[in-house]
Protein backbone atom coordinates (compact mmCIF):
# COMPACT_ATOMS: atom_id res chain seq x y z
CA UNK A 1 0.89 20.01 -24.24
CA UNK A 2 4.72 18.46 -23.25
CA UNK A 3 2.80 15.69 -21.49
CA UNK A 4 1.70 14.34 -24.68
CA UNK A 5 5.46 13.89 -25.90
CA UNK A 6 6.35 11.41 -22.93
CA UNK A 7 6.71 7.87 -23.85
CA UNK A 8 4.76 6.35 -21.38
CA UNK A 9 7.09 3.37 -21.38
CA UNK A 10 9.70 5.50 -20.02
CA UNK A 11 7.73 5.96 -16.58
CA UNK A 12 7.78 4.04 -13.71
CA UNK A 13 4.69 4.94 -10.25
CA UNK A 14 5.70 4.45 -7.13
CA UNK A 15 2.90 3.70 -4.82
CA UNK A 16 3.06 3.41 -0.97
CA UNK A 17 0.51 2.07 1.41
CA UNK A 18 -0.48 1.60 5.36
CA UNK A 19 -2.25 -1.41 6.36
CA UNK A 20 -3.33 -1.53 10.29
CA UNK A 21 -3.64 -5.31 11.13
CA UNK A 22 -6.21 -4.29 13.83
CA UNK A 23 -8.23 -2.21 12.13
CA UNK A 24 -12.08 -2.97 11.70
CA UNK A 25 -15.45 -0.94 10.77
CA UNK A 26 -17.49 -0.09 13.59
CA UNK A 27 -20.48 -0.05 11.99
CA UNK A 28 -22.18 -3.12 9.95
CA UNK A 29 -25.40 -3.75 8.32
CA UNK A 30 -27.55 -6.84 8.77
CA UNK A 31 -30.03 -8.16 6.92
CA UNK A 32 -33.35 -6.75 7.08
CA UNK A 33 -32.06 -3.83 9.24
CA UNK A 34 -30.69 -6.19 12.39
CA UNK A 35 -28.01 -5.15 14.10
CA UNK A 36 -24.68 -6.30 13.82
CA UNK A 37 -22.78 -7.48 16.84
CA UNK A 38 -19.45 -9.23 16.82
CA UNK A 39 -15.66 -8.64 18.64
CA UNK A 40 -13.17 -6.47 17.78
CA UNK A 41 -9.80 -6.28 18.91
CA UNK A 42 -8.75 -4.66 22.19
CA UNK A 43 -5.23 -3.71 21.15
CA UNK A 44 -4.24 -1.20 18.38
CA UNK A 45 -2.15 -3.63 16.26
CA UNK A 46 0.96 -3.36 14.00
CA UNK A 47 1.02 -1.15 11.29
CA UNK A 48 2.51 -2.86 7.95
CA UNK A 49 3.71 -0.61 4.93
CA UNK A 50 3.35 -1.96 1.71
CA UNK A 51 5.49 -0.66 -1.45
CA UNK A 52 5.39 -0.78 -5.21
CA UNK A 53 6.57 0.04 -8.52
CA UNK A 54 4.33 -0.17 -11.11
CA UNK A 55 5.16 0.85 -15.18
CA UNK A 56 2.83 -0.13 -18.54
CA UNK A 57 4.21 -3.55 -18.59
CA UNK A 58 2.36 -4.33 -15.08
CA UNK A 59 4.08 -4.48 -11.80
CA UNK A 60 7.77 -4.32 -11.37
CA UNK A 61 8.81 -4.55 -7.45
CA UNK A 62 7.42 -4.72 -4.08
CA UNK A 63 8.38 -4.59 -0.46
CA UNK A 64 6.74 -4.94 2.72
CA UNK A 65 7.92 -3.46 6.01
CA UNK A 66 6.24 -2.99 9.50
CA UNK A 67 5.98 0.32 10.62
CA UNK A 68 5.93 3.83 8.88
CA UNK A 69 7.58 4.71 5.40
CA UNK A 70 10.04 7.07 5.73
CA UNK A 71 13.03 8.49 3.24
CA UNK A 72 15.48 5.82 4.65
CA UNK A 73 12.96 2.93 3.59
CA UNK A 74 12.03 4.35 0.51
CA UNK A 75 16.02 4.39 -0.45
CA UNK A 76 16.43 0.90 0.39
CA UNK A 77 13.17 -0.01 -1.48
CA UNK A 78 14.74 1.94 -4.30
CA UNK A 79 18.52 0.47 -4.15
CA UNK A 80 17.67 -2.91 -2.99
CA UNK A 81 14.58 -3.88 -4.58
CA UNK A 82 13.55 -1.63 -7.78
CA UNK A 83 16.98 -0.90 -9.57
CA UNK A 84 17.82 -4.52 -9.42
CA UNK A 85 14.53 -5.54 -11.11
């Protein structure tokens, strides 16, 4: 199989992820089957967009943006942050 002959040091993940400040579970569970009740937020928060570059050696770069990734970010995250480390 060719994916045996990669040298694994050779490869670099990129990994991308959405966080919703805002965001909560509805649902809970209390001990001995009580229900939960508690406030939530009324608003639907900011999104924040968290990016990283990860290779064998551990983790190489990250960035963290508000709002949505799109190919624009991902080239800065690229040009600005990961080639430089």
């Amino acid at each position: 199989m060719w994916l045996d002959s990669v040298d694994v040091r050779n490869l670099i993940f990129i990994d991308e992820t959405k966080l919703n400040l805002a965001r909560i579970r509805r649902y809970g569970r209390g001990f001995g089957g009580k229900r939960v009740n508690d406030d939530r937020p009324g608003n639907k928060g900011k999104s924040v967009t968290l990016i990283d570059a990860i290779s064998d050696e551990g983790l190489i770069a990250t960035m963290t943006f508000q709002g949505a990734l799109n190919t624009a970010g991902l080239f800065v995250f690229i040009e600005q942050v990961l080639l430089p480390a």
